[in-house]
PDB file of N, CA and C in Angstrom:
ATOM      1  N   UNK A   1       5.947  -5.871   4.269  1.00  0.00           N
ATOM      2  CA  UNK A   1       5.228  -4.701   3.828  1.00  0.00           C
ATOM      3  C   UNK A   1       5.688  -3.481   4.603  1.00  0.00           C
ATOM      4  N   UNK A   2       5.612  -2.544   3.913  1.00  0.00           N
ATOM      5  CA  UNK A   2       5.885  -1.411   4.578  1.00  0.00           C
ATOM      6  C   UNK A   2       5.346   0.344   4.248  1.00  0.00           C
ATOM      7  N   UNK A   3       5.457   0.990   5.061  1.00  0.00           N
ATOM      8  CA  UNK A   3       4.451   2.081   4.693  1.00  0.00           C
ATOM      9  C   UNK A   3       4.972   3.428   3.962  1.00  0.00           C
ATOM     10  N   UNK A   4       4.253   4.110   3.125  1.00  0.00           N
ATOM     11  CA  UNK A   4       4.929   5.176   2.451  1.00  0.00           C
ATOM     12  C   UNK A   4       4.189   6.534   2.909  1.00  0.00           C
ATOM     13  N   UNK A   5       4.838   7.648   3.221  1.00  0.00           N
ATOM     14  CA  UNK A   5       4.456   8.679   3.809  1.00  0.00           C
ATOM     15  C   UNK A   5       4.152   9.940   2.324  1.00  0.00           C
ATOM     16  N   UNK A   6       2.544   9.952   2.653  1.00  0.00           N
ATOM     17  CA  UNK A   6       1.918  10.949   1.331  1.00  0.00           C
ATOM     18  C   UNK A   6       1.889  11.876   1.870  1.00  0.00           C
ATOM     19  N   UNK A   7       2.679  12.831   0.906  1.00  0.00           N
ATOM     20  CA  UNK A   7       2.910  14.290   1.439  1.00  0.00           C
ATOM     21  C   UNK A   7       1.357  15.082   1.167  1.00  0.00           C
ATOM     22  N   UNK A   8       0.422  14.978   0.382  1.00  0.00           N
ATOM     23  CA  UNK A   8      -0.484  15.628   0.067  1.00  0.00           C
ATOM     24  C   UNK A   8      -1.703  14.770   1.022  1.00  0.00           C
ATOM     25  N   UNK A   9      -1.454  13.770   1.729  1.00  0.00           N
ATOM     26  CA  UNK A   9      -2.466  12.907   2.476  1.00  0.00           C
ATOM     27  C   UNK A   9      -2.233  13.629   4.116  1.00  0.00           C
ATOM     28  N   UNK A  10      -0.668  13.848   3.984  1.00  0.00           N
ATOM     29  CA  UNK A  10      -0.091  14.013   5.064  1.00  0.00           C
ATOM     30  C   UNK A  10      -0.529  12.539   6.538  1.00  0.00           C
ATOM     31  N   UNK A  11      -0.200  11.320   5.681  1.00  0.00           N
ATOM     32  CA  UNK A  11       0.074  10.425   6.741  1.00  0.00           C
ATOM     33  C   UNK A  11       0.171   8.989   6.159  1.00  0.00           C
ATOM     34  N   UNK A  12       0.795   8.155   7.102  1.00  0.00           N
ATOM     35  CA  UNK A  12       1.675   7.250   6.551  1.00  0.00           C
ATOM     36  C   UNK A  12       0.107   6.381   5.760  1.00  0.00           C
ATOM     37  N   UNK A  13       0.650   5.285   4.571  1.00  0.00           N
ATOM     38  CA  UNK A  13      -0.220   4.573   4.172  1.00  0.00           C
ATOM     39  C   UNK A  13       0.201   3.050   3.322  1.00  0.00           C
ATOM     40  N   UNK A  14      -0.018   1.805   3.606  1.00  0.00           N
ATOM     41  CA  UNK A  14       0.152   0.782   3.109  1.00  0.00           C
ATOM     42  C   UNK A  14       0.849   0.848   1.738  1.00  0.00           C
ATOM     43  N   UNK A  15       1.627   0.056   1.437  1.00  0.00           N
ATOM     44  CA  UNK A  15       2.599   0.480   0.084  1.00  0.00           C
ATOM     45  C   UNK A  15       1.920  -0.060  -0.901  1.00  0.00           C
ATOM     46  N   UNK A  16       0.796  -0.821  -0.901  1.00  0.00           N
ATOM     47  CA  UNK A  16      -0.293  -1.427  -1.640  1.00  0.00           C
ATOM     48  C   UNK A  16      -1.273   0.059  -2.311  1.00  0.00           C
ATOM     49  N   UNK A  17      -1.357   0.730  -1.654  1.00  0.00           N
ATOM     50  CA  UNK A  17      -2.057   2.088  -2.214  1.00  0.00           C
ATOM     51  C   UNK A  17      -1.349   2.961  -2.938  1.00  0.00           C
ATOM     52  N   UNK A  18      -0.019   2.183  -3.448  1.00  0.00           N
ATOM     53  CA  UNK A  18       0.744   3.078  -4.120  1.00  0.00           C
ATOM     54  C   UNK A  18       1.407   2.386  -5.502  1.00  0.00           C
ATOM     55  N   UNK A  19       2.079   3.256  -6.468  1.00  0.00           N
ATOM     56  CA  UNK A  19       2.698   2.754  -7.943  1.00  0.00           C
ATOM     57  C   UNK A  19       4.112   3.381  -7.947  1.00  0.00           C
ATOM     58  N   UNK A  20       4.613   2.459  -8.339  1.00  0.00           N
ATOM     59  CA  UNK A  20       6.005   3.464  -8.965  1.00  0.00           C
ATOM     60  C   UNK A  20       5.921   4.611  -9.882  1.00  0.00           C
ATOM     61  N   UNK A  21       6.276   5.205 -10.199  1.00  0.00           N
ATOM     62  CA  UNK A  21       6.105   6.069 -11.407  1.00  0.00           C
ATOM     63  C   UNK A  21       7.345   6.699 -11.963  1.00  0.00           C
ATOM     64  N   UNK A  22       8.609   5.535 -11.879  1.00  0.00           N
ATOM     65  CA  UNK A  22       9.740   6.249 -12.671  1.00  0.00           C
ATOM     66  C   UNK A  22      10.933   7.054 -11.983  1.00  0.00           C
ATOM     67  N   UNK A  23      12.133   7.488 -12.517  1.00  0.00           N
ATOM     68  CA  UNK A  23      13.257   8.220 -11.220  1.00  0.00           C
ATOM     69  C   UNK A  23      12.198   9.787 -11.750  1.00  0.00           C
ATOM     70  N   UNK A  24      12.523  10.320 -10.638  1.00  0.00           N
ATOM     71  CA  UNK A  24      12.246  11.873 -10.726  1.00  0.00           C
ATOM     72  C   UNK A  24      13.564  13.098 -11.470  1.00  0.00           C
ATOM     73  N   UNK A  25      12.911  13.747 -11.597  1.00  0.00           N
ATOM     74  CA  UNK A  25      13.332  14.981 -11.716  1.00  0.00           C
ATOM     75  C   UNK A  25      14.308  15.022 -13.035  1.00  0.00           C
ATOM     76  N   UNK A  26      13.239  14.682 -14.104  1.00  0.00           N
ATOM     77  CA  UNK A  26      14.371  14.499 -15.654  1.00  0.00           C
ATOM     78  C   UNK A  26      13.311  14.949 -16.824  1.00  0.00           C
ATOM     79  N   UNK A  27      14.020  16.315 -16.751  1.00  0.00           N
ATOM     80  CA  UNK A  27      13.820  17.700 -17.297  1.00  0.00           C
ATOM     81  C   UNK A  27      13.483  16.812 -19.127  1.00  0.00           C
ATOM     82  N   UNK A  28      12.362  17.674 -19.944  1.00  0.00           N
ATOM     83  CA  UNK A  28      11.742  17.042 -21.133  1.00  0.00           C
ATOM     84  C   UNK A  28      12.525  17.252 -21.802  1.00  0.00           C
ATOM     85  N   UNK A  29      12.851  16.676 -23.261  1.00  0.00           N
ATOM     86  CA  UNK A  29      13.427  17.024 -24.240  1.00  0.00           C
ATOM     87  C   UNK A  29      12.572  18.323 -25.301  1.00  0.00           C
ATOM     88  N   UNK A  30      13.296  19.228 -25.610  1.00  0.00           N
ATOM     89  CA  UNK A  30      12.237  20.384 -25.738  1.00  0.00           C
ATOM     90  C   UNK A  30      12.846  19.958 -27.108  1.00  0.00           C
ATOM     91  N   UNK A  31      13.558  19.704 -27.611  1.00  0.00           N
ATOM     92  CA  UNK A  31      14.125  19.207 -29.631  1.00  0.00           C
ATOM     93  C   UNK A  31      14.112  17.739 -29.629  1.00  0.00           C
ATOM     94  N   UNK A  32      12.852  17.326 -28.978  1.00  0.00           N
ATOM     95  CA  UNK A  32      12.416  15.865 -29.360  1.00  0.00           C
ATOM     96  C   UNK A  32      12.692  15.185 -31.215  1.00  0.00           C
ATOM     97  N   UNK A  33      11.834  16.382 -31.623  1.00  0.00           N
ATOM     98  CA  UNK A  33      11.708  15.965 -32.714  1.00  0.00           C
ATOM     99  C   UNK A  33      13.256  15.717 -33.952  1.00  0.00           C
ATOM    100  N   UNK A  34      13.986  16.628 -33.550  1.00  0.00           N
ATOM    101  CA  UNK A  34      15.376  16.598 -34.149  1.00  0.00           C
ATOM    102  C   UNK A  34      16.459  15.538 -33.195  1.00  0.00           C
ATOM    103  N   UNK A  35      15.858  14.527 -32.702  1.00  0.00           N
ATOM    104  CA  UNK A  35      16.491  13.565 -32.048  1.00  0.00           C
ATOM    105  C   UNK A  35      17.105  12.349 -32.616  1.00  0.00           C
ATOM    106  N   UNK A  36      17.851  11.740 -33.073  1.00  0.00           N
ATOM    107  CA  UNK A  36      18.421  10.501 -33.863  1.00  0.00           C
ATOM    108  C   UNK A  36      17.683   9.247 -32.826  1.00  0.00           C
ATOM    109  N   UNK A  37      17.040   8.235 -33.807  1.00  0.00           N
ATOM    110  CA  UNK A  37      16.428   7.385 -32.462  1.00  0.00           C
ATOM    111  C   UNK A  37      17.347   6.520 -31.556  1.00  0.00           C
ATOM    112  N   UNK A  38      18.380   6.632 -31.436  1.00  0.00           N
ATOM    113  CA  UNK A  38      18.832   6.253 -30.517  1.00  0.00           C
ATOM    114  C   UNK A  38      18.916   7.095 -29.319  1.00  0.00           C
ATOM    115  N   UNK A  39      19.213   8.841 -29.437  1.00  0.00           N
ATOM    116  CA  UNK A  39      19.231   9.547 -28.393  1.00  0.00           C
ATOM    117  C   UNK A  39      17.531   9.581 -27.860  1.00  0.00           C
ATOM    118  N   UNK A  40      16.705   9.355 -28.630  1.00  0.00           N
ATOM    119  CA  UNK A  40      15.218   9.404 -27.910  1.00  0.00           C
ATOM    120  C   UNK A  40      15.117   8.043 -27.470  1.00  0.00           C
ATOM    121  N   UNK A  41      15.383   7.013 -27.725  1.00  0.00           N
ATOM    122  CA  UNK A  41      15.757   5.809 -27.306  1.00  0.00           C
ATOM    123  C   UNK A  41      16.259   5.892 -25.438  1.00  0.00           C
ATOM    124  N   UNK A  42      17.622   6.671 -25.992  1.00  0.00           N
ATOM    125  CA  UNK A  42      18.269   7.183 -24.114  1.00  0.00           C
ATOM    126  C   UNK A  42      17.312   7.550 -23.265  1.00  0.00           C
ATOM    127  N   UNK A  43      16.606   8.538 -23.915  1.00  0.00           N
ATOM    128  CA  UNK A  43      15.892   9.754 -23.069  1.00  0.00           C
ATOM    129  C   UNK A  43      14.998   8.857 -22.590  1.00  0.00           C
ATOM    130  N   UNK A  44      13.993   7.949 -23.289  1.00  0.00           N
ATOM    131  CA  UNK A  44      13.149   7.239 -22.817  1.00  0.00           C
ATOM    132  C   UNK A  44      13.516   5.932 -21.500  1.00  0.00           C
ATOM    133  N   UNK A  45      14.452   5.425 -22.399  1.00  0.00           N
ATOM    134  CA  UNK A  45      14.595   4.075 -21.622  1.00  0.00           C
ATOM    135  C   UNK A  45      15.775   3.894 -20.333  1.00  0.00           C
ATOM    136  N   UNK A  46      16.814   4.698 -21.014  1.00  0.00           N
ATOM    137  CA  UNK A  46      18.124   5.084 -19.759  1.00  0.00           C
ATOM    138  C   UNK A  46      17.803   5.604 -18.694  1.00  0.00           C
ATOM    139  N   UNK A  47      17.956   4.963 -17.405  1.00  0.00           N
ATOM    140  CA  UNK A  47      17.703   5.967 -16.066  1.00  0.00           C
ATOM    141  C   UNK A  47      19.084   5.767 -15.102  1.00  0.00           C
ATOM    142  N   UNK A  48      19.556   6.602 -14.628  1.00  0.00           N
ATOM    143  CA  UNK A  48      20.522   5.730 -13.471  1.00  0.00           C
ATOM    144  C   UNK A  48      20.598   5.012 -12.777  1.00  0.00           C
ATOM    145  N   UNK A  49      19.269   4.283 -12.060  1.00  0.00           N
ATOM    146  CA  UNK A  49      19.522   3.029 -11.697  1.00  0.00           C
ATOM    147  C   UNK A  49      20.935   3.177 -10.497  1.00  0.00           C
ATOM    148  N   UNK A  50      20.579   4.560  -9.539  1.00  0.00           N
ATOM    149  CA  UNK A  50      21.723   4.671  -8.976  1.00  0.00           C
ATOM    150  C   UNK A  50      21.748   3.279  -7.373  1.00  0.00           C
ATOM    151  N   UNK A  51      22.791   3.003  -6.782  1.00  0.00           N
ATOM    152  CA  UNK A  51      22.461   2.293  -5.545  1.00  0.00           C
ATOM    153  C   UNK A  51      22.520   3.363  -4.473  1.00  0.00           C
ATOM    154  N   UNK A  52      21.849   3.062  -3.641  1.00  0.00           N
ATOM    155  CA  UNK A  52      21.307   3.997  -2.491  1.00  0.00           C
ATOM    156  C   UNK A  52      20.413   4.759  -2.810  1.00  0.00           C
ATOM    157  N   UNK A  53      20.631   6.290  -2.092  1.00  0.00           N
ATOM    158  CA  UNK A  53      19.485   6.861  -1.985  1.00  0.00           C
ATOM    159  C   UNK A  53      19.003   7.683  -3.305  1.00  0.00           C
ATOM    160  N   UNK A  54      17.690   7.390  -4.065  1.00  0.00           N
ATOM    161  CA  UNK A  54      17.441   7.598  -4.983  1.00  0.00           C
ATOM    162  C   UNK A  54      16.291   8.856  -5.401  1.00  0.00           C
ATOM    163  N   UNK A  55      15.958   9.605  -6.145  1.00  0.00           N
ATOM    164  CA  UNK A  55      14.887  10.425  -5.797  1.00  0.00           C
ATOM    165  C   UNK A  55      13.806   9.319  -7.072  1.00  0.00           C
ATOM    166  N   UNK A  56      12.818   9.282  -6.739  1.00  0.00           N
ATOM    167  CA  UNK A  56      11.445   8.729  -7.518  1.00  0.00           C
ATOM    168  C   UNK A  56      10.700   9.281  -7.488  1.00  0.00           C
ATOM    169  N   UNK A  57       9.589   9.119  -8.519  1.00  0.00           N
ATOM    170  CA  UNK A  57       8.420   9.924  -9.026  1.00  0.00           C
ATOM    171  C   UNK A  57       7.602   8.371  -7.834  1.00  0.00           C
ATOM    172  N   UNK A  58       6.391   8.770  -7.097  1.00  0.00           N
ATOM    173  CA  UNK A  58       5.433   7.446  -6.463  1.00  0.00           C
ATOM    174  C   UNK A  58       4.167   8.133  -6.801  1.00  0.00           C
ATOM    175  N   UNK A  59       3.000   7.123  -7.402  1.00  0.00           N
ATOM    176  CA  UNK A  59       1.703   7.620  -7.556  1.00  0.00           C
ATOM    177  C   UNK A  59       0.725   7.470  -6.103  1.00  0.00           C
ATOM    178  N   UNK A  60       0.050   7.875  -5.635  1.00  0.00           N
ATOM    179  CA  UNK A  60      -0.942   7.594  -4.491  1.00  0.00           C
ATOM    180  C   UNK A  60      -2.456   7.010  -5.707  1.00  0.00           C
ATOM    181  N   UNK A  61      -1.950   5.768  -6.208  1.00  0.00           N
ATOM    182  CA  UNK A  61      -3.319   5.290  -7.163  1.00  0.00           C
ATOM    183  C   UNK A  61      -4.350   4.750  -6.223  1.00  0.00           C
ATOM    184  N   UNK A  62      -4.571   4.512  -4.599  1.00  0.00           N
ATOM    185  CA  UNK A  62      -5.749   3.943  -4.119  1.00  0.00           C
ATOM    186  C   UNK A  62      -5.950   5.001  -3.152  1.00  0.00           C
ATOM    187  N   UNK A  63      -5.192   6.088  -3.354  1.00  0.00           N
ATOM    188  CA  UNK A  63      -5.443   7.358  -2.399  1.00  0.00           C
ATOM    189  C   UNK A  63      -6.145   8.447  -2.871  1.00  0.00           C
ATOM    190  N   UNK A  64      -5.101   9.507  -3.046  1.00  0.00           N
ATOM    191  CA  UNK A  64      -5.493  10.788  -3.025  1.00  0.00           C
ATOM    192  C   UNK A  64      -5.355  11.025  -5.088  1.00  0.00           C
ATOM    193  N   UNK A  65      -5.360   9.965  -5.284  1.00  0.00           N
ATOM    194  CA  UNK A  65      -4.739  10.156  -6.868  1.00  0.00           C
ATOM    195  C   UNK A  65      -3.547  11.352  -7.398  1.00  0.00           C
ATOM    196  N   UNK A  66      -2.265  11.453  -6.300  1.00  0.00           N
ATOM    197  CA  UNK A  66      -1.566  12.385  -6.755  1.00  0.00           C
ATOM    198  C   UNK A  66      -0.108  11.647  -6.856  1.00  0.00           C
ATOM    199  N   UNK A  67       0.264  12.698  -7.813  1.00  0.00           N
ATOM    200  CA  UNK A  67       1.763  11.973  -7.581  1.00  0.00           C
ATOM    201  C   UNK A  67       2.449  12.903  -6.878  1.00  0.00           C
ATOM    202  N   UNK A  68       3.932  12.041  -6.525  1.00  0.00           N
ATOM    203  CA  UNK A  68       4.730  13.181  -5.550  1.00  0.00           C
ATOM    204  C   UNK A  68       6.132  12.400  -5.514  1.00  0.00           C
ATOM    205  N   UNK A  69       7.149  12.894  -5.126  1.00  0.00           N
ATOM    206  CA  UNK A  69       8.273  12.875  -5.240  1.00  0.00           C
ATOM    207  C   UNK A  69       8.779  11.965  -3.701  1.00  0.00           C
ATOM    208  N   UNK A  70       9.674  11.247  -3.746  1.00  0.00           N
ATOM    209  CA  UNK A  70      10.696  10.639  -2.697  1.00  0.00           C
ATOM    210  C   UNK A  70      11.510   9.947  -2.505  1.00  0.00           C
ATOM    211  N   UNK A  71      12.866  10.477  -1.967  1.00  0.00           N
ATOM    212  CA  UNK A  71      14.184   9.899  -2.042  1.00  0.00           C
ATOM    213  C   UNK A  71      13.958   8.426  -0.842  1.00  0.00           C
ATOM    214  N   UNK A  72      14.247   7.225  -2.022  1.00  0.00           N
ATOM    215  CA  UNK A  72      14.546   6.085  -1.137  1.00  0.00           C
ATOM    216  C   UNK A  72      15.672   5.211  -1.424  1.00  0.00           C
ATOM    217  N   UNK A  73      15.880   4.859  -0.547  1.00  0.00           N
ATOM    218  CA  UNK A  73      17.555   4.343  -0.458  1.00  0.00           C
ATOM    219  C   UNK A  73      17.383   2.752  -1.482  1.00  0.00           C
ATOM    220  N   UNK A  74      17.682   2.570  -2.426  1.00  0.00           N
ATOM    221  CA  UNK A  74      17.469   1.343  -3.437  1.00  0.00           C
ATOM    222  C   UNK A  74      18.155   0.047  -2.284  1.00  0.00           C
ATOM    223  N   UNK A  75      19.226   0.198  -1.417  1.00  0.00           N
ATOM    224  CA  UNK A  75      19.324  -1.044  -1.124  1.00  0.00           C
ATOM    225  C   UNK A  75      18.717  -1.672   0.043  1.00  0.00           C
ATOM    226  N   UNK A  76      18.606  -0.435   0.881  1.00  0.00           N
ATOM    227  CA  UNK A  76      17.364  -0.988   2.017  1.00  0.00           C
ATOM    228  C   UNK A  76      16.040  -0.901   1.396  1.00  0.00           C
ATOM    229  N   UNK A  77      15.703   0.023   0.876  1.00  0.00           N
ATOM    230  CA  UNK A  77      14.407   0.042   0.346  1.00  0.00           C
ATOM    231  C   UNK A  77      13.776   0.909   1.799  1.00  0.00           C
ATOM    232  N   UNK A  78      14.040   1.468   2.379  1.00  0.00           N
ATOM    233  CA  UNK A  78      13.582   2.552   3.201  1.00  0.00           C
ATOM    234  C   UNK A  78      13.323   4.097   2.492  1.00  0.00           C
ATOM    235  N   UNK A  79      12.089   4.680   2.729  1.00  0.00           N
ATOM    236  CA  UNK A  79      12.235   6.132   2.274  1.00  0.00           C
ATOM    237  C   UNK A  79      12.595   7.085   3.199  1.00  0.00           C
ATOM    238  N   UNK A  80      13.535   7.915   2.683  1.00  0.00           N
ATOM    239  CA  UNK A  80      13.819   9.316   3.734  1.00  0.00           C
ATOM    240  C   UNK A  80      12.866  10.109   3.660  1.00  0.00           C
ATOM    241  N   UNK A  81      12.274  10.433   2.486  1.00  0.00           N
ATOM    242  CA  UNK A  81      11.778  11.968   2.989  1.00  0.00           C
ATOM    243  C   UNK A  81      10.670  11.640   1.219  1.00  0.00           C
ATOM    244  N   UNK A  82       9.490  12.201   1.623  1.00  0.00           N
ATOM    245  CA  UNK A  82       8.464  12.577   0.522  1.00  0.00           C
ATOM    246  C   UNK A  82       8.103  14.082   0.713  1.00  0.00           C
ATOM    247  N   UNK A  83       7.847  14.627  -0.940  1.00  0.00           N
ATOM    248  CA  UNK A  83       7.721  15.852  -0.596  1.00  0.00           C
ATOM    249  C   UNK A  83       6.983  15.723  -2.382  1.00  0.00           C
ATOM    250  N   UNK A  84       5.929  16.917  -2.157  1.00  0.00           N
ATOM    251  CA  UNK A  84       5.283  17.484  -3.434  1.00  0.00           C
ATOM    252  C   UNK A  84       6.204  17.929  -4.751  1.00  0.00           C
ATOM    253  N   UNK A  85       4.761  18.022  -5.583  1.00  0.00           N
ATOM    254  CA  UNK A  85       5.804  17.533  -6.979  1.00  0.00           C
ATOM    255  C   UNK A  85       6.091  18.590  -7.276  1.00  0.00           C
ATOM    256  N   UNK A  86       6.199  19.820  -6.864  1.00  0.00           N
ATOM    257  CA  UNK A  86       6.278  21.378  -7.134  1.00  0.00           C
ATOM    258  C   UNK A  86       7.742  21.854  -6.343  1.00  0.00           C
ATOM    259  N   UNK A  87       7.365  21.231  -5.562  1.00  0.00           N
ATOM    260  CA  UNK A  87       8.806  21.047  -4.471  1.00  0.00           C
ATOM    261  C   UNK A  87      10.190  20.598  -5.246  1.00  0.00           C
ATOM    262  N   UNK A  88      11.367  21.296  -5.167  1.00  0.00           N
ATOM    263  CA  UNK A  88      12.887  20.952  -5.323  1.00  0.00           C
ATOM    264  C   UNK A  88      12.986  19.698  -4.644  1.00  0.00           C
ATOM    265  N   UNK A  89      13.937  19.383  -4.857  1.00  0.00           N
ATOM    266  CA  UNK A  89      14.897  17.781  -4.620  1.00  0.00           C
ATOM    267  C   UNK A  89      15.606  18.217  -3.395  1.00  0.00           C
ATOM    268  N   UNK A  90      15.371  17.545  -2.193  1.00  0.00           N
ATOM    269  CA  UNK A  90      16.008  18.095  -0.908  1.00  0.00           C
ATOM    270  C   UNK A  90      17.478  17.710  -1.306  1.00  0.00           C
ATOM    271  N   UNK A  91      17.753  18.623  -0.087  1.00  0.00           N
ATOM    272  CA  UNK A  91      20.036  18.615  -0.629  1.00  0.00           C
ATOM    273  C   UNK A  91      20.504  17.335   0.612  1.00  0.00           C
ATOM    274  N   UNK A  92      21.719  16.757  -0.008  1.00  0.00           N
ATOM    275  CA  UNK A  92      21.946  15.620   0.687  1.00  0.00           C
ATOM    276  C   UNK A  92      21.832  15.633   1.990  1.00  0.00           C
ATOM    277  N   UNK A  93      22.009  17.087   2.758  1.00  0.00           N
ATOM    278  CA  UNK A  93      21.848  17.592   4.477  1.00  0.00           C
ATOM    279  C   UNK A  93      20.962  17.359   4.726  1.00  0.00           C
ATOM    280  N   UNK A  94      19.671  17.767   3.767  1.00  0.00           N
ATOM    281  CA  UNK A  94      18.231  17.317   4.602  1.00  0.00           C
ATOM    282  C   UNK A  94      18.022  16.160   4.615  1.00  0.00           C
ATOM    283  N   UNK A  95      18.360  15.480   3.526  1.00  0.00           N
ATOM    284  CA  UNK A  95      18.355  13.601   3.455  1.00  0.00           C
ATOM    285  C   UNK A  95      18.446  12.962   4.314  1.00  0.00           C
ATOM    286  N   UNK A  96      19.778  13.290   4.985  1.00  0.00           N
ATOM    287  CA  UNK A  96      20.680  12.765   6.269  1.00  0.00           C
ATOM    288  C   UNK A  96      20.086  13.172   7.364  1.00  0.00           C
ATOM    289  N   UNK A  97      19.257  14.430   7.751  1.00  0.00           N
ATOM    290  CA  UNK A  97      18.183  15.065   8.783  1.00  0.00           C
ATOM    291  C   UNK A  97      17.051  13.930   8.965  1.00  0.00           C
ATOM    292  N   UNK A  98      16.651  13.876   7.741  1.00  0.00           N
ATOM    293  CA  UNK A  98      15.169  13.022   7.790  1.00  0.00           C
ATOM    294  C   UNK A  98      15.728  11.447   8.048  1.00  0.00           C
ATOM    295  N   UNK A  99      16.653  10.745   8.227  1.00  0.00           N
ATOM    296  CA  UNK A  99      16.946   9.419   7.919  1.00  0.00           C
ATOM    297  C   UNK A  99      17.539   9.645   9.566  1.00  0.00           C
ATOM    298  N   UNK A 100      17.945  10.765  10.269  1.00  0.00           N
ATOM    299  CA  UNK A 100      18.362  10.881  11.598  1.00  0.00           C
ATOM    300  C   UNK A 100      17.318  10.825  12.450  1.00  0.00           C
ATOM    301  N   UNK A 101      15.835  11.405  11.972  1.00  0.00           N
ATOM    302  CA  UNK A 101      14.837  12.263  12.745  1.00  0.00           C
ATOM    303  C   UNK A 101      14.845  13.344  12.897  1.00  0.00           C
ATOM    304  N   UNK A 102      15.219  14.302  12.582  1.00  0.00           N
ATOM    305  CA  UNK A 102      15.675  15.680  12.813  1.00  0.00           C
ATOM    306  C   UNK A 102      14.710  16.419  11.799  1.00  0.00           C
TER     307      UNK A 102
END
């Protein structure tokens, strides 16, 4: 087990108080409707599935009921850095800051 750091709790909390909720930061289809179902098919079901460090949507469902954003590395399964859902996608420098301590 291991613990996930809620940016809106501001402190670490059991990974049991938490949900996945999907990769982050993938902008809506605004011509949904003029979509062939296979490209709404993509949009829905395709994600990158990248290895390493990944950005994710995480819910706080036994917390604060919020969601929020954080890059975690898919093969350790360690998170670098959580940050609010209003908040940009930190740049690979800060990644490497937060995974240093810095």
């Amino acid at each position: 087990m291991f613990e996930i750091h809620c940016p809106y709790c501001d402190e670490k909390r059991s990974e049991i108080e938490f949900a996945y909720a999907g990769e982050a930061h993938i902008a809506r289809e605004t011509n949904a409707d003029q979509l062939s179902d296979v490209e709404w098919a993509q949009f829905l079901f395709y994600r990158d599935n990248a290895r390493g460090d990944h950005c994710e949507r995480w819910w706080h469902q036994h917390g604060c009921n919020m969601f929020f954003n954080a890059v975690r590395n898919t093969v350790s399964d360690k998170f670098a850095v959580t940050y609010k859902m209003d908040q940009k996608r930190p740049s690979v420098k800060m990644i490497e800051a937060a995974k240093n301590g810095k």
